[in-house]
N, C-alpha and C. Protein backbone atom coordinates (compact mmCIF):
# COMPACT_ATOMS: atom_id res chain seq x y z
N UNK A 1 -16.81 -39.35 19.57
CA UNK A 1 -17.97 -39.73 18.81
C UNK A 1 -17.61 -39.65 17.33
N UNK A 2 -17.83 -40.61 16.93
CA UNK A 2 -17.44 -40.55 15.14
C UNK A 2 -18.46 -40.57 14.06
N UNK A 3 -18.45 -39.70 13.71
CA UNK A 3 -19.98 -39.10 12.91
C UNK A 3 -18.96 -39.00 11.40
N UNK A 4 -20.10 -39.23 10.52
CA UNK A 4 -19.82 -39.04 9.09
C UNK A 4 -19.54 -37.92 8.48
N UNK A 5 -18.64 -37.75 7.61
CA UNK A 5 -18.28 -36.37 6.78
C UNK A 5 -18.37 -35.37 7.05
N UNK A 6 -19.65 -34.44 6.64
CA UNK A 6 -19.88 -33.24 7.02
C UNK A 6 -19.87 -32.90 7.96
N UNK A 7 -20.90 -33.47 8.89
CA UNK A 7 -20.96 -33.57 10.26
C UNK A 7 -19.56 -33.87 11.05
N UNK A 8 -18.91 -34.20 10.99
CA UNK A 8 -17.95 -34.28 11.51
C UNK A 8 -16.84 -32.86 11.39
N UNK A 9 -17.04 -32.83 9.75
CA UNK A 9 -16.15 -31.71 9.25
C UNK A 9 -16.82 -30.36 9.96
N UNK A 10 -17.85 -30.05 9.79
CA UNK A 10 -18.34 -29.03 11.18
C UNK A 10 -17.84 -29.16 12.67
N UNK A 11 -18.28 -30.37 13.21
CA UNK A 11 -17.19 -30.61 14.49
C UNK A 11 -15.99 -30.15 15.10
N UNK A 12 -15.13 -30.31 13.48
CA UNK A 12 -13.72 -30.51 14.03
C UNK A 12 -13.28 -28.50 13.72
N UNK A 13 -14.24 -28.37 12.85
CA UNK A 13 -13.88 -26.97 12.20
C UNK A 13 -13.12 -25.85 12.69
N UNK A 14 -13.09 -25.85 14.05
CA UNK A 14 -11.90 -24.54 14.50
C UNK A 14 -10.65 -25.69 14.63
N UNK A 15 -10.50 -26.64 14.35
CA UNK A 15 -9.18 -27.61 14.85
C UNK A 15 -8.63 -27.25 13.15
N UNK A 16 -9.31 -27.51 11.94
CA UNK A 16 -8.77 -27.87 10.66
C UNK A 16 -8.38 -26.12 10.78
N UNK A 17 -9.29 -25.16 10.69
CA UNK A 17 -9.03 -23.83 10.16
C UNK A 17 -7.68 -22.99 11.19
N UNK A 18 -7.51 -23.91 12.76
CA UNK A 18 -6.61 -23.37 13.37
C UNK A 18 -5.36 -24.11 12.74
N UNK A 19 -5.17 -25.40 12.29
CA UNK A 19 -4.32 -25.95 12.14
C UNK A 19 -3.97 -25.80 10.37
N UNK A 20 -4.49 -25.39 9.96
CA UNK A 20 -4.15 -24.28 8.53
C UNK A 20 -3.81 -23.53 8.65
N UNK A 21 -3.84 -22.60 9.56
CA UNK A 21 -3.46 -21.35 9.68
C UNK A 21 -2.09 -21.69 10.07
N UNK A 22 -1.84 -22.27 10.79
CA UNK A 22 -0.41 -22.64 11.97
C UNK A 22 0.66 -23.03 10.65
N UNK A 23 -0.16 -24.25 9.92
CA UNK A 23 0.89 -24.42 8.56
C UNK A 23 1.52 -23.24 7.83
N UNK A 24 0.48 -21.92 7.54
CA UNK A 24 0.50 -20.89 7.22
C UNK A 24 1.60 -20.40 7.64
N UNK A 25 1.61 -20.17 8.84
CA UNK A 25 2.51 -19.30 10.12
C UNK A 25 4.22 -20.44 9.52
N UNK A 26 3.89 -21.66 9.86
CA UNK A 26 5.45 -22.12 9.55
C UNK A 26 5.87 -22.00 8.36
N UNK A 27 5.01 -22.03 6.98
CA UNK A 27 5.59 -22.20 5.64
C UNK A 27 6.01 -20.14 5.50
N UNK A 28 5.28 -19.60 6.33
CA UNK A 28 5.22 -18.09 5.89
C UNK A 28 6.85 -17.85 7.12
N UNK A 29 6.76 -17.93 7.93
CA UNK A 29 7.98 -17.83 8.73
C UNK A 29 9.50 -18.75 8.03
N UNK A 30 9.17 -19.93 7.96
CA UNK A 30 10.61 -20.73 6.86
C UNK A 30 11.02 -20.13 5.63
N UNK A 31 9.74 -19.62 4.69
CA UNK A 31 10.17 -18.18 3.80
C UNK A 31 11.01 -17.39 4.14
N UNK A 32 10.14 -16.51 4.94
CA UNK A 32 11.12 -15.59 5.66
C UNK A 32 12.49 -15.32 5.75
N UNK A 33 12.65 -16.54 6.92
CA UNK A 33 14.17 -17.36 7.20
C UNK A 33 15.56 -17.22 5.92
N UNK A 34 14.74 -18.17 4.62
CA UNK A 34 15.18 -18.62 4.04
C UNK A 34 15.52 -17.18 3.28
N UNK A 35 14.77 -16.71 2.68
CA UNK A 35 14.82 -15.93 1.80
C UNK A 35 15.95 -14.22 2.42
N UNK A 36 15.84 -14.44 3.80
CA UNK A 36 16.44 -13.12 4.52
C UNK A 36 18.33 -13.91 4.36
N UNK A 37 18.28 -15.36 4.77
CA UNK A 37 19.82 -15.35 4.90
C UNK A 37 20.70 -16.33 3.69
N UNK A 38 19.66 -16.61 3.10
CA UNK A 38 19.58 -17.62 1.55
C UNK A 38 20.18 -16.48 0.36
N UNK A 39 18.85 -15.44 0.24
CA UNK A 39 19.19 -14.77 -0.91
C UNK A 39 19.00 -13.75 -0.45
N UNK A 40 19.63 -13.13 0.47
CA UNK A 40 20.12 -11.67 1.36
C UNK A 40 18.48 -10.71 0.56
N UNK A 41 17.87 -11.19 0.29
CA UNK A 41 16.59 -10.26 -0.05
C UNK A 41 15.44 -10.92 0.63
N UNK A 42 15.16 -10.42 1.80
CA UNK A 42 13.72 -10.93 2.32
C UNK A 42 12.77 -10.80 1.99
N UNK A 43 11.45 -11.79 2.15
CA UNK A 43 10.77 -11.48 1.79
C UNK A 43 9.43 -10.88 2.32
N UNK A 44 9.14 -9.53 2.03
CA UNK A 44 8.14 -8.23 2.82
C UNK A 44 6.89 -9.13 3.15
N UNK A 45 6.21 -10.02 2.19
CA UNK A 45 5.02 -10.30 2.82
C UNK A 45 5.62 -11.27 3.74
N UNK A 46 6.58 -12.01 4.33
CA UNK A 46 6.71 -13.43 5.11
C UNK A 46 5.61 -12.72 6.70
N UNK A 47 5.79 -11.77 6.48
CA UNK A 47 6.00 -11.47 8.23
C UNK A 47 4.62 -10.90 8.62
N UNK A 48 4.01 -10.26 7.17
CA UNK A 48 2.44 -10.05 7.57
C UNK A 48 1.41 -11.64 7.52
N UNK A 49 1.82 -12.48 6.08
CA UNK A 49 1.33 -13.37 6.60
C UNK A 49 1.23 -14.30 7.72
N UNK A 50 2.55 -14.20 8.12
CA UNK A 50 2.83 -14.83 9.94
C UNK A 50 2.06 -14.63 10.82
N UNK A 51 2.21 -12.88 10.30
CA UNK A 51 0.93 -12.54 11.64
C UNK A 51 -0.48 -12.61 11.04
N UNK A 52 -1.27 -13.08 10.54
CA UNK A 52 -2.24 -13.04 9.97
C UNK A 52 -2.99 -14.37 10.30
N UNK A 53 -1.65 -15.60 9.92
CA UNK A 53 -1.99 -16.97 10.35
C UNK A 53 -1.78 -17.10 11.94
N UNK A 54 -1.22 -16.47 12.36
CA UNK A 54 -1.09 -16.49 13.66
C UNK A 54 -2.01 -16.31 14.48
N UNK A 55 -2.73 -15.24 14.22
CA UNK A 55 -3.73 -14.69 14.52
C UNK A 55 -5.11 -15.19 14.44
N UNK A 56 -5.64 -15.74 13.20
CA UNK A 56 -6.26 -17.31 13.03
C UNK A 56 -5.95 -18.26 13.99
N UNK A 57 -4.79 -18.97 14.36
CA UNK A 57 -4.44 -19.56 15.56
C UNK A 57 -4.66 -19.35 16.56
N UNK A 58 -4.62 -18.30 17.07
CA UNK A 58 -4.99 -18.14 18.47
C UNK A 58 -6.37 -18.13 18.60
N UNK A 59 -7.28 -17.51 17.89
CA UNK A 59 -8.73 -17.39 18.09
C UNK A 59 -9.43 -18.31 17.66
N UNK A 60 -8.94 -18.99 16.72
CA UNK A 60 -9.87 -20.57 16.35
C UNK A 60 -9.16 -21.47 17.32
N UNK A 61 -7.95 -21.64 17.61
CA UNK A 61 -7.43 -22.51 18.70
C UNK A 61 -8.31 -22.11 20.05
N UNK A 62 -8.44 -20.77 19.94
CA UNK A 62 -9.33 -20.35 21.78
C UNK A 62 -10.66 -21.12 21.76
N UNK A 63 -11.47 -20.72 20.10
CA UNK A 63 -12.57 -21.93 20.18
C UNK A 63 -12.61 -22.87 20.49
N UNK A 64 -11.30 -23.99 20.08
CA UNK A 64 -11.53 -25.43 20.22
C UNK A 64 -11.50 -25.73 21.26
N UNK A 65 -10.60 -24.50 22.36
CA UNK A 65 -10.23 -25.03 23.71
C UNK A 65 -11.78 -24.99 24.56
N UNK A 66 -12.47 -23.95 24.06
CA UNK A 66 -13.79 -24.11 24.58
C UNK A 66 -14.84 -25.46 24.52
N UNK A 67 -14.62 -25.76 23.64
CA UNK A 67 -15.35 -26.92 22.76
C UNK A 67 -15.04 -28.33 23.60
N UNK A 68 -13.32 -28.08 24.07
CA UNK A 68 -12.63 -29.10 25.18
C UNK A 68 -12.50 -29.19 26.06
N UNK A 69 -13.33 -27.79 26.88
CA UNK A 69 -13.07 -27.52 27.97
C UNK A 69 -11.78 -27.18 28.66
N UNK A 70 -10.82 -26.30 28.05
CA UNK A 70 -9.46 -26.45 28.38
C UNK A 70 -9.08 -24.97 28.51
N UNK A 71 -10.03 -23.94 28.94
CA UNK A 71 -9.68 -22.94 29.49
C UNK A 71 -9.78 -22.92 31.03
N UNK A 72 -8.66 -22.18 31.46
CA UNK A 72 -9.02 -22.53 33.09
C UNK A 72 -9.35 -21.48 34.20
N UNK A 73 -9.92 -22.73 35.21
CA UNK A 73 -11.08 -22.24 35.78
C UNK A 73 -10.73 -22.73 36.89
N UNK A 74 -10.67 -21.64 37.90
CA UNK A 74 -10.54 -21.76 39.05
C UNK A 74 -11.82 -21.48 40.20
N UNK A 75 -11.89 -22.48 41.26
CA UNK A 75 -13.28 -23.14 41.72
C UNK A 75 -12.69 -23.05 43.18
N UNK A 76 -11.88 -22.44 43.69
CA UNK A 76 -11.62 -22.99 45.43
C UNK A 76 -12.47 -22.16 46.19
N UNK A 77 -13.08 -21.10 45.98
CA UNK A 77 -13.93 -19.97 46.65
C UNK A 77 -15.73 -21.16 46.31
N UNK A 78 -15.81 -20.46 45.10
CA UNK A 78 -17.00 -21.20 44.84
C UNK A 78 -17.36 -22.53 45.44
N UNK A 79 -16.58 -23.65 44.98
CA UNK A 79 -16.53 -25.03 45.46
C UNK A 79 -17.15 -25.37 47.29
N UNK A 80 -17.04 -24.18 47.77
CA UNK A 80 -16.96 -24.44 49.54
C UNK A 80 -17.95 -23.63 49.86
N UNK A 81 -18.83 -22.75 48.92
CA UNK A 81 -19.87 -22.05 49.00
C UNK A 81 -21.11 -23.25 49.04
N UNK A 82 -22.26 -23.31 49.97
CA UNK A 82 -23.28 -23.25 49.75
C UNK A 82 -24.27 -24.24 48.69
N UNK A 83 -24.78 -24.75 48.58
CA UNK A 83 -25.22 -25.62 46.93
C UNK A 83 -25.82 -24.90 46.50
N UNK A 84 -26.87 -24.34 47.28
CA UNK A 84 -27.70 -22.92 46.33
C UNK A 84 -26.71 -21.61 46.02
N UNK A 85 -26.10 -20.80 46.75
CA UNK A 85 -25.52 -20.10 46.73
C UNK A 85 -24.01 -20.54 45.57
N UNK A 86 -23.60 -21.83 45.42
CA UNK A 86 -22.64 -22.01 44.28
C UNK A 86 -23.38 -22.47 42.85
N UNK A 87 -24.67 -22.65 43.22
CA UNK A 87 -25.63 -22.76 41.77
C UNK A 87 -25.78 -20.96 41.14
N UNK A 88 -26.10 -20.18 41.98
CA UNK A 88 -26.60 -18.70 41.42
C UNK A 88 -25.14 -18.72 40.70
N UNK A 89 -23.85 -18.85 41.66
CA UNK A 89 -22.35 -18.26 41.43
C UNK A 89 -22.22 -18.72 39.90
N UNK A 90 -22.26 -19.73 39.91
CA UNK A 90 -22.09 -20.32 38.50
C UNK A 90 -22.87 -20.12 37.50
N UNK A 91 -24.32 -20.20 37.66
CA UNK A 91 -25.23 -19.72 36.43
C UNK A 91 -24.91 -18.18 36.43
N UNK A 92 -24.45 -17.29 37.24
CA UNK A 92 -23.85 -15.79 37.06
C UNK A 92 -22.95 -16.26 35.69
N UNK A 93 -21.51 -16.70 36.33
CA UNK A 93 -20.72 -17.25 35.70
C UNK A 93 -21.13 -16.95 34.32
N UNK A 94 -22.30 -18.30 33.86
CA UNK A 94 -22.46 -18.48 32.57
C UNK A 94 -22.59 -17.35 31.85
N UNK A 95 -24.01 -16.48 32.33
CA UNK A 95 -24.52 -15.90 31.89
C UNK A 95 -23.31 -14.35 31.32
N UNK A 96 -22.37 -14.42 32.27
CA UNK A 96 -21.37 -13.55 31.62
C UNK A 96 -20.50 -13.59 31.23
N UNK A 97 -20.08 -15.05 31.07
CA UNK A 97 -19.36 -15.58 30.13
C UNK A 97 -20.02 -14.71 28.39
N UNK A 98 -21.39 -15.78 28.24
CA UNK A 98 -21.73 -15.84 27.25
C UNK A 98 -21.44 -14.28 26.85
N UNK A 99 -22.35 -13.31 27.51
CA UNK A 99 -22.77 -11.99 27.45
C UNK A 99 -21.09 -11.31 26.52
N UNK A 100 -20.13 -11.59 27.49
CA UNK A 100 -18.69 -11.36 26.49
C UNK A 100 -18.56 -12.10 25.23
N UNK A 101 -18.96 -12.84 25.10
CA UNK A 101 -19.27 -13.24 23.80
C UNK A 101 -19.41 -13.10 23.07
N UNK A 102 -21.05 -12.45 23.08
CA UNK A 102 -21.89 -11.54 22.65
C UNK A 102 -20.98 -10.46 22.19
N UNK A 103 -20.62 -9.51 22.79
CA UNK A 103 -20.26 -8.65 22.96
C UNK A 103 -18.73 -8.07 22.39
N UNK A 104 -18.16 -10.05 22.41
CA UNK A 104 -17.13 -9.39 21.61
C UNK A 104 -17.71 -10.17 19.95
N UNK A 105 -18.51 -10.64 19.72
CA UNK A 105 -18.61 -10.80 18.07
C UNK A 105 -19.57 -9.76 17.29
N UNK A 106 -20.13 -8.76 18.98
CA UNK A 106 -20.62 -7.48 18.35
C UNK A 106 -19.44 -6.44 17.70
N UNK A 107 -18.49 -6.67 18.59
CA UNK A 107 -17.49 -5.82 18.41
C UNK A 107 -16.85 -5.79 17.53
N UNK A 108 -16.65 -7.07 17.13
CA UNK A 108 -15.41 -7.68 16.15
C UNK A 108 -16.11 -7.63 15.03
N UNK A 109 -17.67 -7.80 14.90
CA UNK A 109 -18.16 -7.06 13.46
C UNK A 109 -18.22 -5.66 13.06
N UNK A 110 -17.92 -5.07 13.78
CA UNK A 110 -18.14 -3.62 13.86
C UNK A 110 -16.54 -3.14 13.47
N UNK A 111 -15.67 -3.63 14.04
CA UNK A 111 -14.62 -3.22 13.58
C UNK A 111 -13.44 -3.72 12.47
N UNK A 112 -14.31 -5.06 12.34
CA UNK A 112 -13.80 -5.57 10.93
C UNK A 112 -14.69 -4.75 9.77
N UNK A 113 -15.88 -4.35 10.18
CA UNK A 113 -16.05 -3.56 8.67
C UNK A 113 -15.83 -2.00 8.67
N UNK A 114 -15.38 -1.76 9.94
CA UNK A 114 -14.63 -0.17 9.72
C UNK A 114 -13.15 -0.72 9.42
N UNK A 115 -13.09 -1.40 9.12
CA UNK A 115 -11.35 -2.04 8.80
C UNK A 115 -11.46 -2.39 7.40
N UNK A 116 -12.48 -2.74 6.70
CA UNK A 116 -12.28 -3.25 5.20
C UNK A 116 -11.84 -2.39 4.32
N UNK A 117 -11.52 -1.09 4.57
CA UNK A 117 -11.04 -0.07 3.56
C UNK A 117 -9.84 0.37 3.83
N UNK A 118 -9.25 -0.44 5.44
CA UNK A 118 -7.76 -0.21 5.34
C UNK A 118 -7.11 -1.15 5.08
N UNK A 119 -6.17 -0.72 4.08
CA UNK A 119 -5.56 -2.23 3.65
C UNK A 119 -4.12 -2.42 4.60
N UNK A 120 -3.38 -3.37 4.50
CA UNK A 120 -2.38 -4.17 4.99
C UNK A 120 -1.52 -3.63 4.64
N UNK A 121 -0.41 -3.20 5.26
CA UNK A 121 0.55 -2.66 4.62
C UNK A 121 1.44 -2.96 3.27
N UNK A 122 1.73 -4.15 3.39
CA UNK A 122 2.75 -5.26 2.09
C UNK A 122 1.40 -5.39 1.33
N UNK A 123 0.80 -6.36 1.49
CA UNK A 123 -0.07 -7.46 0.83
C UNK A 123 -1.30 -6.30 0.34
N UNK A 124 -1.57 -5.25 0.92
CA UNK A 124 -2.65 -4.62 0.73
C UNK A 124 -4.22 -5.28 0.88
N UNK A 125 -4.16 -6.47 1.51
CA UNK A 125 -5.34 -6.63 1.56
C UNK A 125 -6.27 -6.35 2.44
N UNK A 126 -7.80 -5.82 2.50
CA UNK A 126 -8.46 -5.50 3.89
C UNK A 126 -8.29 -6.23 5.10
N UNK A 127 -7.68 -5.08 6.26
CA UNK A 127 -7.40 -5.69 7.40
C UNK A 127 -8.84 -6.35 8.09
N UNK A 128 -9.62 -6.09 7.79
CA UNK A 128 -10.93 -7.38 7.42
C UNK A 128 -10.64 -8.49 7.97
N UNK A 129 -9.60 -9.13 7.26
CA UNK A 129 -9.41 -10.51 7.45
C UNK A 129 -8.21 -10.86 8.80
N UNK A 130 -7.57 -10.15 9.06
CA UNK A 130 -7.30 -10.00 10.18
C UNK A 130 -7.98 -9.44 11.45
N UNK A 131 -8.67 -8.67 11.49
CA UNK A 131 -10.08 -8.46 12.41
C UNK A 131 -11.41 -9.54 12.17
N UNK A 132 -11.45 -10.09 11.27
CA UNK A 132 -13.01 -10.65 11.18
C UNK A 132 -12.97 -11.91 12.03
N UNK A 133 -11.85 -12.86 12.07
CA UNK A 133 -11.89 -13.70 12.66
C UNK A 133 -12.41 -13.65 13.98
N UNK A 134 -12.13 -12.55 14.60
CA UNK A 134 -12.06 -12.51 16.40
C UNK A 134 -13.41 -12.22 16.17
N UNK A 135 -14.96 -11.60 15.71
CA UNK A 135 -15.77 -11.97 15.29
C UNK A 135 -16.39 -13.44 15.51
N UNK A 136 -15.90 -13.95 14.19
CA UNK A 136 -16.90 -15.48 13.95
C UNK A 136 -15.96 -16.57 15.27
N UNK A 137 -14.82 -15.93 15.68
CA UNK A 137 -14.46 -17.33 16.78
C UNK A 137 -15.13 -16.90 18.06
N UNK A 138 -15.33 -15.71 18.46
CA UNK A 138 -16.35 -15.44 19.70
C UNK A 138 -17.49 -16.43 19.22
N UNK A 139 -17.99 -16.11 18.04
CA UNK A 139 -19.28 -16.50 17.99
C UNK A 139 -19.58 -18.15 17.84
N UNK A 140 -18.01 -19.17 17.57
CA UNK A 140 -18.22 -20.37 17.65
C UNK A 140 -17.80 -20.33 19.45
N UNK A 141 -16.90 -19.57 19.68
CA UNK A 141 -17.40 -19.75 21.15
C UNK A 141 -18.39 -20.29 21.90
N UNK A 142 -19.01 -19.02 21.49
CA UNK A 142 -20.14 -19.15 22.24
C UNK A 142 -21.37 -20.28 21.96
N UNK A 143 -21.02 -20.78 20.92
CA UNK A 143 -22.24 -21.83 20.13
C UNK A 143 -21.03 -23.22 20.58
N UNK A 144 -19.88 -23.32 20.92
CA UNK A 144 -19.74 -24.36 22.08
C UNK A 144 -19.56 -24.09 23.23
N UNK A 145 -19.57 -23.17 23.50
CA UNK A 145 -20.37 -23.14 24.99
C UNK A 145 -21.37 -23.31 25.52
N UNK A 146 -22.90 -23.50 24.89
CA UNK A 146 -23.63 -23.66 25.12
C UNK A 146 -23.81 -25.19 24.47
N UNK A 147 -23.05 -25.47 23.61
CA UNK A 147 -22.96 -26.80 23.62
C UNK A 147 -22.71 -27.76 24.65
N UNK A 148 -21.37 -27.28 25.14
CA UNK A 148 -20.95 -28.15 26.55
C UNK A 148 -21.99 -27.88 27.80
N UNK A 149 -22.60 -26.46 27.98
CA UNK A 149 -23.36 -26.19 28.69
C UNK A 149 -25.02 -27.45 28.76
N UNK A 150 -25.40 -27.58 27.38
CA UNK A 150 -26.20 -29.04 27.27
C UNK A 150 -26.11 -29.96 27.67
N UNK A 151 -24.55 -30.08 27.46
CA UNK A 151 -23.89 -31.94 28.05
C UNK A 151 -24.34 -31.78 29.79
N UNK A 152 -24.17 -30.40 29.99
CA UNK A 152 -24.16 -31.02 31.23
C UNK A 152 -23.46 -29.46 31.93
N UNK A 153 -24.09 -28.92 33.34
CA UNK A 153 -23.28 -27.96 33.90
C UNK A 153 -21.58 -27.93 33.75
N UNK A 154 -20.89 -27.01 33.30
CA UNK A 154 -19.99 -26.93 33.60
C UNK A 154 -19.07 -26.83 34.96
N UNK A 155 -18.66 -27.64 34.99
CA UNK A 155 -18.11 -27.82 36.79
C UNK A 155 -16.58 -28.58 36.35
N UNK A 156 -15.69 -28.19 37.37
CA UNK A 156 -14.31 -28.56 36.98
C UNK A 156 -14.43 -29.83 37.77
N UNK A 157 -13.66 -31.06 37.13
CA UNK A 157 -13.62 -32.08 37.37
C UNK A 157 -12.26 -31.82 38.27
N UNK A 158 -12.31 -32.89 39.15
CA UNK A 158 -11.02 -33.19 39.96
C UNK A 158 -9.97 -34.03 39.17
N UNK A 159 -10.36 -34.79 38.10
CA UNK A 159 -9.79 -35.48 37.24
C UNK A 159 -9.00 -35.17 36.45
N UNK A 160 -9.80 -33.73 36.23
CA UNK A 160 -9.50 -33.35 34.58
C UNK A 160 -7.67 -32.89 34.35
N UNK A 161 -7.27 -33.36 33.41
CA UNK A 161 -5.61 -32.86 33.04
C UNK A 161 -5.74 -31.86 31.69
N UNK A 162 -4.29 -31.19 31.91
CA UNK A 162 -4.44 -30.09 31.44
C UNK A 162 -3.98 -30.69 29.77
N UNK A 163 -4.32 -31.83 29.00
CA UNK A 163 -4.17 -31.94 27.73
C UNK A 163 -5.78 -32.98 27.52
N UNK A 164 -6.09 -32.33 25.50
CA UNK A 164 -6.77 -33.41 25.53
C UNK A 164 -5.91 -34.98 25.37
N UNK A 165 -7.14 -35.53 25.65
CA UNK A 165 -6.74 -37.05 26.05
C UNK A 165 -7.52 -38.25 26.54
């Protein structure tokens, strides 16, 4: 669906902020590299920012996969259950899906701000920003999950392949 600007730029938003981060991770790792066998003096922050962007990556990338449906889900028990009895299974499902959700962007606020007064080792900055993310990406999680949940029950297609496409 091709929607204008903003709207769109919200859309795509764990794809741009995961795929910044990842740039992060390669320009902060090729530093590294360079600087450890280039000019025999490495450099101390390459390796916290690595992990920092990295870390951005995985949890805004876990969003988008939600958003694409591309976490997996296995259905051979359920699938052969019952229509009523695989309707409860699955609205269970949801409901504790979400509930972890919940639960982890309760968490992840709670311990990103008992984290803002410890700083980073090199860089010194509040490990904040390395905890806060896992926070706000539960919480786009969960706000596309209930997105896809709108489109339509979640049910694994027989179709579906394991890239988007």
């Amino acid at each position: 669906m091709n929607r204008p600007g903003f709207a769109r730029l919200l859309d795509q938003f764990e794809e741009i902020l995961a795929g910044l981060a990842l740039i992060g991770v390669v320009l902060a790792v090729s530093w590294g590299v360079v600087t450890r066998y280039i000019t025999e003096q490495p450099a101390a922050w390459a390796s916290e920012v690595a992990t920092l962007c990295f870390a951005w990556v995985v949890f805004f990338g876990a969003a988008a996969c939600v958003k694409y449906r591309l976490h997996p889900a296995i259905d051979m028990l359920v699938s052969r259950l019952p229509p009523v009895l695989r309707d409860l299974v699955r609205g269970f499902n949801h409901v504790l899906i979400l509930a972890f959700y919940v639960f982890m962007v309760w968490f992840g606020v709670r311990f990103a701000i008992a984290s803002w007064s410890n700083p980073s080792p090199v860089l010194r900055y509040p490990l904040s920003f390395l905890y806060g993310p896992v926070a706000f990406s539960f919480f786009l999680m969960a706000v596309r999950y209930i997105q896809v949940l709108r489109k339509g029950a979640w049910e694994i297609a027989g179709e579906r392949e394991t890239h988007v496409g």
